[in-house]
N, C-alpha and C. Protein backbone atom coordinates (compact mmCIF):
# COMPACT_ATOMS: atom_id res chain seq x y z
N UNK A 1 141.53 -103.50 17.44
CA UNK A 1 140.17 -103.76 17.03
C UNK A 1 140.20 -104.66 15.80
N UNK A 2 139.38 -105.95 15.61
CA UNK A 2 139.22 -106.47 14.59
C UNK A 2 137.80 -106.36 14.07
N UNK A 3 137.61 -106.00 12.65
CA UNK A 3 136.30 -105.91 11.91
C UNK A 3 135.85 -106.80 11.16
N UNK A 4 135.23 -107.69 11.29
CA UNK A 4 134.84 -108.31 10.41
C UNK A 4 133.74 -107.89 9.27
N UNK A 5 134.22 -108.50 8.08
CA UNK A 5 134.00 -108.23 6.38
C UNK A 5 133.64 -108.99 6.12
N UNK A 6 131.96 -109.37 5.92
CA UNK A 6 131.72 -110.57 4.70
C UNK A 6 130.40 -111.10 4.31
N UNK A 7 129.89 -111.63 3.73
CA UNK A 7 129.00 -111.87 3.15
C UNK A 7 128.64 -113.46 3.71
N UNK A 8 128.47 -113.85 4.49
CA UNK A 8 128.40 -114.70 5.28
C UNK A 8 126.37 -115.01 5.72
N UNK A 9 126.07 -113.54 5.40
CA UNK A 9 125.06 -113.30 5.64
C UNK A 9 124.14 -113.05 6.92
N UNK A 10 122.77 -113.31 7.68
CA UNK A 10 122.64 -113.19 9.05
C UNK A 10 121.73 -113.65 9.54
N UNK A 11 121.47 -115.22 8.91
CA UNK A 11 120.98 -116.20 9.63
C UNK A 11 122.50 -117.32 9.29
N UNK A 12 122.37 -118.09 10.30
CA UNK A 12 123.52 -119.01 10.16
C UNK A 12 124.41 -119.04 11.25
N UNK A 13 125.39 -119.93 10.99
CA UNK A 13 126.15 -119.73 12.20
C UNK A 13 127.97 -119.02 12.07
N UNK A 14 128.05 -118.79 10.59
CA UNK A 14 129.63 -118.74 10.45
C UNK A 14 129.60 -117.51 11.41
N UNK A 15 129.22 -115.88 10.77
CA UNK A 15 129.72 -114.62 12.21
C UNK A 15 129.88 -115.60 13.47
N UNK A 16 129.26 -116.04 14.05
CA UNK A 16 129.11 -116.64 15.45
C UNK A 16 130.34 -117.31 15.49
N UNK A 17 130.66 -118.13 14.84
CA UNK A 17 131.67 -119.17 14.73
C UNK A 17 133.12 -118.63 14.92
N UNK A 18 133.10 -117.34 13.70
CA UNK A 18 134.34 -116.52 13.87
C UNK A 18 134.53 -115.40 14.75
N UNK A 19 133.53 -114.94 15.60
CA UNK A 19 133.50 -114.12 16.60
C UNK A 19 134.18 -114.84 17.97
N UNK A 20 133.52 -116.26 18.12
CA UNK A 20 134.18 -117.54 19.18
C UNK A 20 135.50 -117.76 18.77
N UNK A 21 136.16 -118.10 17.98
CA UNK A 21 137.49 -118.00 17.63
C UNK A 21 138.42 -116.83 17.88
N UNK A 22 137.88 -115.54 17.76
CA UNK A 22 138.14 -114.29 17.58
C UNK A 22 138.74 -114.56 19.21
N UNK A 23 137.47 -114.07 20.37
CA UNK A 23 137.37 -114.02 21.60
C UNK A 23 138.04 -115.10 21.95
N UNK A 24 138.45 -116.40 21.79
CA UNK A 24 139.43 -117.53 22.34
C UNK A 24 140.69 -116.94 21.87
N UNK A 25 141.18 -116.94 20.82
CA UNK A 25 142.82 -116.44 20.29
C UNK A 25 143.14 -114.87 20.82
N UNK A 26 142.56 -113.77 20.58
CA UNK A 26 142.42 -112.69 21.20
C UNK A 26 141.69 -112.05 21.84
N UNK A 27 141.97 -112.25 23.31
CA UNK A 27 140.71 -112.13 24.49
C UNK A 27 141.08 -110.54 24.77
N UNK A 28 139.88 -109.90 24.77
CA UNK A 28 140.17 -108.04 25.08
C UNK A 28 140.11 -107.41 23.85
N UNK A 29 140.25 -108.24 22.56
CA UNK A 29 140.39 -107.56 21.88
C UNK A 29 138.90 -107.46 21.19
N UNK A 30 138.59 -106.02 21.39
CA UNK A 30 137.02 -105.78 20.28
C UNK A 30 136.94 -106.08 19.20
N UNK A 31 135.84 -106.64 18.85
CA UNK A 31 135.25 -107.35 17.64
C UNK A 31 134.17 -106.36 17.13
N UNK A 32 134.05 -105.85 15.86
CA UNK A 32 132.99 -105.39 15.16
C UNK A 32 132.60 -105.96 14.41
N UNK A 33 131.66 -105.90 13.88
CA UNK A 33 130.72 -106.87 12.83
C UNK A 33 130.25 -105.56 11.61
N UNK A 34 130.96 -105.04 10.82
CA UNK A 34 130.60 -104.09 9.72
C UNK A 34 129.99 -104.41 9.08
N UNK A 35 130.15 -105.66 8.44
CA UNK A 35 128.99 -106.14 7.40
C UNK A 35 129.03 -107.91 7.20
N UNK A 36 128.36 -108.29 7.60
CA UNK A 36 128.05 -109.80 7.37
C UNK A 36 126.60 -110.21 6.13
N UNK A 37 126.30 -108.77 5.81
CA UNK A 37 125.40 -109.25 4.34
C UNK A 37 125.50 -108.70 3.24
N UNK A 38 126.72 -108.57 3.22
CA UNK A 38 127.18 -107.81 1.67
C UNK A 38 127.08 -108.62 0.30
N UNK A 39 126.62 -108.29 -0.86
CA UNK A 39 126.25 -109.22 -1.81
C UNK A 39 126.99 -110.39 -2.12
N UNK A 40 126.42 -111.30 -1.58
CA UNK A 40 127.57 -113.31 -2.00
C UNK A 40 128.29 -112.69 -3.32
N UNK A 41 129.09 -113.54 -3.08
CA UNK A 41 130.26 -113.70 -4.00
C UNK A 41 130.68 -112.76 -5.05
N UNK A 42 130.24 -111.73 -4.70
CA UNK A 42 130.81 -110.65 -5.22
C UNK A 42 132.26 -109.71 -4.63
N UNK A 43 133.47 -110.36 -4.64
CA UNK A 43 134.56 -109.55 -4.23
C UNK A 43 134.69 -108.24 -4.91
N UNK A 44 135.04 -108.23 -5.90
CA UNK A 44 135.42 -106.87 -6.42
C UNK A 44 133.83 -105.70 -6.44
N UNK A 45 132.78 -106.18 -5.92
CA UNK A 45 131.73 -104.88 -5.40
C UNK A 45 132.04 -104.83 -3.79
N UNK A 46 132.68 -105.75 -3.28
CA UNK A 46 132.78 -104.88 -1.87
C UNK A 46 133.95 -104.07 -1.79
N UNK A 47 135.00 -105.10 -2.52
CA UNK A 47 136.19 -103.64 -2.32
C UNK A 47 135.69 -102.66 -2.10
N UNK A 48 134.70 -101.95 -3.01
CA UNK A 48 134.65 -100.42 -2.70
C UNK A 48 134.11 -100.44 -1.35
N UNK A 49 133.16 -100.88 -0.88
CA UNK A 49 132.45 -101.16 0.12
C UNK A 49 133.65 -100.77 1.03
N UNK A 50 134.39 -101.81 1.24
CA UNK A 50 136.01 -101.89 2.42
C UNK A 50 136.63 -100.45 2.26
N UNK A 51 137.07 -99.92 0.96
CA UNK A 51 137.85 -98.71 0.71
C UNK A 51 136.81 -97.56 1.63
N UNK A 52 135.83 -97.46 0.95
CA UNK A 52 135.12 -96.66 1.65
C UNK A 52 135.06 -96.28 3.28
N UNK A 53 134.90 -97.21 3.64
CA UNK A 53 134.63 -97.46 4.78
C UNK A 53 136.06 -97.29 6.11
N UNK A 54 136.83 -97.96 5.20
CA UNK A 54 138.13 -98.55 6.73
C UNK A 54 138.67 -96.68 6.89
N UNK A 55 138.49 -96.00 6.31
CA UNK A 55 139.12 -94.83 6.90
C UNK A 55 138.14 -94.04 8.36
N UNK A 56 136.97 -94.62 8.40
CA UNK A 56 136.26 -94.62 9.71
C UNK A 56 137.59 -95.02 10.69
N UNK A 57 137.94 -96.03 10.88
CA UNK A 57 137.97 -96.79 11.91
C UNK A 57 139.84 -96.56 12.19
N UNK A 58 140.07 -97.00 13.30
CA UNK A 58 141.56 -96.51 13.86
C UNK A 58 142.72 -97.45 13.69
N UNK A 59 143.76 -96.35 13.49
CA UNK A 59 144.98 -97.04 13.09
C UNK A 59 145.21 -98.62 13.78
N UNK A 60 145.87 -99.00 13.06
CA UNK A 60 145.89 -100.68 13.55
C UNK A 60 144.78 -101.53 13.52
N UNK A 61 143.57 -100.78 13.08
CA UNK A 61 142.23 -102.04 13.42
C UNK A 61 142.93 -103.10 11.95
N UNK A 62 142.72 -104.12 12.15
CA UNK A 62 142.57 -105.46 11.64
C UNK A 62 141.28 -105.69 10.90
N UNK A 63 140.65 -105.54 9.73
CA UNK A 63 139.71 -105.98 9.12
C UNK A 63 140.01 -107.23 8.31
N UNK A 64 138.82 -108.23 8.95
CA UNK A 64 138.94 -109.76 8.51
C UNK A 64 137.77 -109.83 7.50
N UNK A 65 138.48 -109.97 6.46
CA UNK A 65 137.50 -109.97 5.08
C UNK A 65 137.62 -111.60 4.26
N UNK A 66 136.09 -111.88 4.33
CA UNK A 66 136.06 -112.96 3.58
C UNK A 66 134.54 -112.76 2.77
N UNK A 67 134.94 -112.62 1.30
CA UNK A 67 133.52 -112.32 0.86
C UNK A 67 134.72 -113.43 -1.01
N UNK A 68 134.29 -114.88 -0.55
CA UNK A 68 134.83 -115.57 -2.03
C UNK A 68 133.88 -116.97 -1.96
N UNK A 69 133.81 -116.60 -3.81
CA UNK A 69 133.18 -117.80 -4.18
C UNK A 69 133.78 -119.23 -3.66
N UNK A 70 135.07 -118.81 -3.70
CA UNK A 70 135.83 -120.46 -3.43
C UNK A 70 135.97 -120.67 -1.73
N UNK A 71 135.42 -119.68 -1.14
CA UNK A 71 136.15 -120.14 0.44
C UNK A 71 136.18 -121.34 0.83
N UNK A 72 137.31 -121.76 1.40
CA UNK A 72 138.00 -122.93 1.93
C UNK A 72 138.87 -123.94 0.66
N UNK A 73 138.84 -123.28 -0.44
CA UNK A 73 139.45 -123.69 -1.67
C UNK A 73 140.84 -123.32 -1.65
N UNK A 74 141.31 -123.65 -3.28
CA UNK A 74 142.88 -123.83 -2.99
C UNK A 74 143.91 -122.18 -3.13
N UNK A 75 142.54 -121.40 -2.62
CA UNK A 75 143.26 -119.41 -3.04
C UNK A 75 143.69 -119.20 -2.31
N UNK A 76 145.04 -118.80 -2.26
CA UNK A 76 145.54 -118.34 -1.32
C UNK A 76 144.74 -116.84 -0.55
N UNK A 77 145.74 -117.09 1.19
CA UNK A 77 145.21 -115.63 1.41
C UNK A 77 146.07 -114.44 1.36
N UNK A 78 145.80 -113.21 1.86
CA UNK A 78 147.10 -112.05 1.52
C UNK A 78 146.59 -111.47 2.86
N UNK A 79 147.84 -110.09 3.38
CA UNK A 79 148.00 -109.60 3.85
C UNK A 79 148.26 -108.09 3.69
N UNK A 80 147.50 -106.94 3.92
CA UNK A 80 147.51 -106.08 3.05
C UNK A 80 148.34 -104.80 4.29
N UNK A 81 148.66 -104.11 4.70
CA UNK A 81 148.80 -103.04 5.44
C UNK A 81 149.02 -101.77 4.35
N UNK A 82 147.94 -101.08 4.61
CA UNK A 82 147.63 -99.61 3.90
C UNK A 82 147.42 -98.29 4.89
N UNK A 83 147.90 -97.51 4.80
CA UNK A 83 147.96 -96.46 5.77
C UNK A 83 147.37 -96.93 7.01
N UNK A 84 148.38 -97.65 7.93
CA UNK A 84 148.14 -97.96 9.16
C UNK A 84 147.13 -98.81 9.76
N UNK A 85 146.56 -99.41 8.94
CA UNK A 85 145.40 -100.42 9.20
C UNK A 85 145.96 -101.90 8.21
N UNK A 86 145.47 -102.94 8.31
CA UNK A 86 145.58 -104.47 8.10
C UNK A 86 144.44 -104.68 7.50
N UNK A 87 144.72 -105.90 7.01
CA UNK A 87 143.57 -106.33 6.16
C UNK A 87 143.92 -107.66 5.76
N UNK A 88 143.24 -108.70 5.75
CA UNK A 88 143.43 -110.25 5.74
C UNK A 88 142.38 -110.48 4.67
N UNK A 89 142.48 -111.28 4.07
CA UNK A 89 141.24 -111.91 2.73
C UNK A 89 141.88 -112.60 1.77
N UNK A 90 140.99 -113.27 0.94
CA UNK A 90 141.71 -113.92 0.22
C UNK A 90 142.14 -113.21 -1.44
N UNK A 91 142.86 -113.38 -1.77
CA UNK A 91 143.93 -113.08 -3.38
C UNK A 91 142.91 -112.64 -4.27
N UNK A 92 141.48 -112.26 -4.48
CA UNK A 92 140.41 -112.13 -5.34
C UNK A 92 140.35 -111.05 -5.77
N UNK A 93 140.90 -110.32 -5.48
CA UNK A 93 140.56 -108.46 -6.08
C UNK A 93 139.95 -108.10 -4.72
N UNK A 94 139.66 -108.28 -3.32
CA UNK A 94 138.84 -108.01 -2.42
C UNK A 94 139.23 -106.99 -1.46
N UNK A 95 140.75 -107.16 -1.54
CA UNK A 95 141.85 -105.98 -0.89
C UNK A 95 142.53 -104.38 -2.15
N UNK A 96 142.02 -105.01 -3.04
CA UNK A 96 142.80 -104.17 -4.52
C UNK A 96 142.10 -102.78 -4.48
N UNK A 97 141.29 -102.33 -4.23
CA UNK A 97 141.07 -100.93 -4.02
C UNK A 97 141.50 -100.24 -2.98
N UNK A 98 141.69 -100.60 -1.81
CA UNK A 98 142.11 -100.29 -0.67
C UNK A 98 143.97 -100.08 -1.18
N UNK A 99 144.25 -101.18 -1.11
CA UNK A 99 145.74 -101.24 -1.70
C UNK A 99 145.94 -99.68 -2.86
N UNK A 100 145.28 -100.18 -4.03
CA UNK A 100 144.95 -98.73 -4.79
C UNK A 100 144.95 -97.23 -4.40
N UNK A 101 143.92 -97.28 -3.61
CA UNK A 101 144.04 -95.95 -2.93
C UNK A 101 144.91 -95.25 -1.97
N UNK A 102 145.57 -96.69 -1.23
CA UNK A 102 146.48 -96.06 -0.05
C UNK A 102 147.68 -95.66 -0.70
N UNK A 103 148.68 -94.54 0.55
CA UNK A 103 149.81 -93.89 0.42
C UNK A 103 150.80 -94.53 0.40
N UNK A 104 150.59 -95.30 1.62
CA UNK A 104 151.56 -96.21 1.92
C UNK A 104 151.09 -97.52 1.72
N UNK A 105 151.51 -98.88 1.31
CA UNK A 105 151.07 -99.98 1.59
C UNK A 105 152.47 -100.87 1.16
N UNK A 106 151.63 -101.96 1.84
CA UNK A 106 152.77 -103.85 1.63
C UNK A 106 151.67 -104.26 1.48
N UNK A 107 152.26 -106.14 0.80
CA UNK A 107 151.14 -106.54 0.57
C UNK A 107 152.00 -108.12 0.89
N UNK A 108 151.73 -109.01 1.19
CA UNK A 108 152.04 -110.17 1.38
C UNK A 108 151.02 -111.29 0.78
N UNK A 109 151.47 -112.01 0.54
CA UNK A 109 150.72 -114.03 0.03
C UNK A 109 151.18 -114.59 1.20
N UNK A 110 150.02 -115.59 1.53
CA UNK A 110 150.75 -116.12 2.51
C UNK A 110 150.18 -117.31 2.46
N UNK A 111 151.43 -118.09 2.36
CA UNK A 111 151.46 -119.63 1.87
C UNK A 111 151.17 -121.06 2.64
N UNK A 112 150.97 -120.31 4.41
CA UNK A 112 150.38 -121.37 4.80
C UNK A 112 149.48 -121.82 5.01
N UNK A 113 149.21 -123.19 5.16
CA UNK A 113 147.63 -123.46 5.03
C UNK A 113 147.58 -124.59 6.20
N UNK A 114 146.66 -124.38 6.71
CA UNK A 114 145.91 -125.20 8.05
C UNK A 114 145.75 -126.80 7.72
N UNK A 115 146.14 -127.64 8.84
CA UNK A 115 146.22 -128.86 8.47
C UNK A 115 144.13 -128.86 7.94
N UNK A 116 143.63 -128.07 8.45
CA UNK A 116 141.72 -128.00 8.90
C UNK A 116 141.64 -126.92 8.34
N UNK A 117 140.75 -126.88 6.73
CA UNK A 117 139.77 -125.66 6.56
C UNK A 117 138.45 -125.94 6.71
N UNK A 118 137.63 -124.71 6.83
CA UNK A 118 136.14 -124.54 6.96
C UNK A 118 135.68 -125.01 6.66
């Protein structure tokens, strides 16, 4: 299962955009939409938001979090795995409570970058 995280808001087209990408690269795989109007550019108030929340949802889900002032800028993104769930976003404090709270976790940077951002 992948969840999408972000402040993207819900008029517009980005959810749409990344849901079509989602369904082309991983076909079968369920898509949730948790929050697409969480307060702009506020990373470190959704953390809690994410912490709160991802212990709902089942081992291995994938939550795709993008809630940054700079998106498509030069921040890197990370890779978080915390008690059995994933987590993708960018380097902002946006994964740091989750990380915080879990038992177990890794955390990765990950340094590549798309010939094409957003």
């Amino acid at each position: 299962m992948i969840v999408l995280f972000t402040d993207f808001g819900l008029e517009g087209p980005y959810t749409g955009q990344m849901q079509a990408v989602l369904h082309r690269e991983a076909p079968g795989v369920p898509v949730v939409g948790l929050f697409s109007d969480l307060p702009p550019f506020d990373p470190r108030g959704a953390a809690y938001l994410l912490a709160a929340y991802a212990g709902e949802f089942p081992l291995d889900t994938v939550f795709l979090c993008v809630v940054d002032p700079g998106v498509g800028g030069p921040r890197a993104a990370s890779v978080l795995r915390a008690d059995g769930r994933w987590y993708v976003g960018p380097d902002n404090g946006l994964l740091a409570i989750a990380a915080r709270r879990a038992g177990h976790r890794r955390w990765w940077n990950v340094s590549w970058r798309p010939a094409r951002l957003s």
